[in-house]
Protein backbone atom coordinates (compact mmCIF):
# COMPACT_ATOMS: atom_id res chain seq x y z
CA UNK A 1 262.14 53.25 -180.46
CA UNK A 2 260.61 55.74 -178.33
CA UNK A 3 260.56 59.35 -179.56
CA UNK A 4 259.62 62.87 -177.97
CA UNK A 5 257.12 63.95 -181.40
CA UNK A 6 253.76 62.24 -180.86
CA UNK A 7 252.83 60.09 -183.65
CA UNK A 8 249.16 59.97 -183.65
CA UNK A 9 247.39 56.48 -183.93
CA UNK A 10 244.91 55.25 -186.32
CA UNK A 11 241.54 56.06 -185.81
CA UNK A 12 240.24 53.28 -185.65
CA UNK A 13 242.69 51.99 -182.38
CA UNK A 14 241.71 55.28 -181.10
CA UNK A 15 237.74 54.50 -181.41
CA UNK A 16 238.06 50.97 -179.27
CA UNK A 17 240.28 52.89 -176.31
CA UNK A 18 237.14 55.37 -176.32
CA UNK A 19 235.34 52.15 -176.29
CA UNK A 20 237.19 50.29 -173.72
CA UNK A 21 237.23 53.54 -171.42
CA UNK A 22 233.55 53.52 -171.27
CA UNK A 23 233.19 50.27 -170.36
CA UNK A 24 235.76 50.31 -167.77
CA UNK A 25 237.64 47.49 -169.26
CA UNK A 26 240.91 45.90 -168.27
CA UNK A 27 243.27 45.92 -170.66
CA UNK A 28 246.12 44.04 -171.47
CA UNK A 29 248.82 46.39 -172.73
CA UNK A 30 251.87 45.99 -174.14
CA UNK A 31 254.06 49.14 -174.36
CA UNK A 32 256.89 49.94 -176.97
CA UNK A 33 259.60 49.69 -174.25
CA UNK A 34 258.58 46.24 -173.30
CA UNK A 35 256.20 46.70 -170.27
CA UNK A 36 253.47 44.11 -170.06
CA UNK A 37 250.72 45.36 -167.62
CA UNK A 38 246.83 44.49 -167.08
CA UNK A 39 244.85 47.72 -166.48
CA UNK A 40 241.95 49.26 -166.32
CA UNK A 41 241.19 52.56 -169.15
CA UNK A 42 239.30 55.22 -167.31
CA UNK A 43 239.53 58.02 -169.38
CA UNK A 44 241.59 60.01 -172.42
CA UNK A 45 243.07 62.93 -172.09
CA UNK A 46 245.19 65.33 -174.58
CA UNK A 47 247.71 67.48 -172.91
CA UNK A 48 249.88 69.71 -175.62
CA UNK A 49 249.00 68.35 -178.63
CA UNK A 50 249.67 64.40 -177.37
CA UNK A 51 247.05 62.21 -176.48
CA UNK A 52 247.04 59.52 -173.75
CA UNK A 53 245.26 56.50 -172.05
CA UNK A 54 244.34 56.82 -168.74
CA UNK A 55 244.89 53.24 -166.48
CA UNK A 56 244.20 52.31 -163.18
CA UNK A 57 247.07 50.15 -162.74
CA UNK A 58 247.75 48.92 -158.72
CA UNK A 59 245.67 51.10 -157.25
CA UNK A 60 247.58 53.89 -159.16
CA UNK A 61 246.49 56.31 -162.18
CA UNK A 62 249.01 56.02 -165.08
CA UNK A 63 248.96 58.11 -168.04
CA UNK A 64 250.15 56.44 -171.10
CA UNK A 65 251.10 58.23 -174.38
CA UNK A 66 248.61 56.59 -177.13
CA UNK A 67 252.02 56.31 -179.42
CA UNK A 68 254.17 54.69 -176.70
CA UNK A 69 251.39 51.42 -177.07
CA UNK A 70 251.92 48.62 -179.26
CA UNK A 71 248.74 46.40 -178.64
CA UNK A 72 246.63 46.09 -176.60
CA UNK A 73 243.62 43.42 -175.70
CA UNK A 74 240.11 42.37 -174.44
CA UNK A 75 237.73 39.66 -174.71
CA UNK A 76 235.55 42.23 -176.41
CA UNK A 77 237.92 43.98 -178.31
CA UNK A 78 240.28 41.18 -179.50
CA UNK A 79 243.35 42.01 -179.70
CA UNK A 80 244.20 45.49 -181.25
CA UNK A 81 247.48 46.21 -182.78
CA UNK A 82 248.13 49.68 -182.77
CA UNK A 83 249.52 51.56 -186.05
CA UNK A 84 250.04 55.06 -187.03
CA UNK A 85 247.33 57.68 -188.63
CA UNK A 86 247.40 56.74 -192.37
């Protein structure tokens, strides 16, 4: 269920995005409404109080709400299942 209040994530999810943003990596992400995509993090950003992942996704920059992602994966990373700050 999506919802308009951002929920933040744990911090530890939130450490290997920074992680995965610095190394450029491509993702695989799946997203709380069902959307599968493979894409590259660039960057985080937090725009009124909600935070987001910034993909390069088809030659297009997506913004994704942190609480909108249910896992996501990477060779390096393994695969990360994303829960809610305790």
């Amino acid at each position: 269920m999506l919802t308009n209040e951002y929920q933040p994530i744990n911090c530890d999810d939130y450490d290997n995005l920074e992680l995965a943003c610095q190394k450029q990596l491509t993702l695989a992400l799946t997203l709380k409404d069902g959307e599968q995509l493979k894409a590259k993090a660039t960057d985080m950003l937090l725009r009124k109080k909600v935070e987001y992942l910034v993909v390069e996704f088809s030659g297009e920059i997506r913004e994704l709400r942190l609480d909108h992602i249910v896992s996501f994966s990477h060779p390096e990373l393994g695969t990360v299942v994303v829960s809610a700050s305790d």
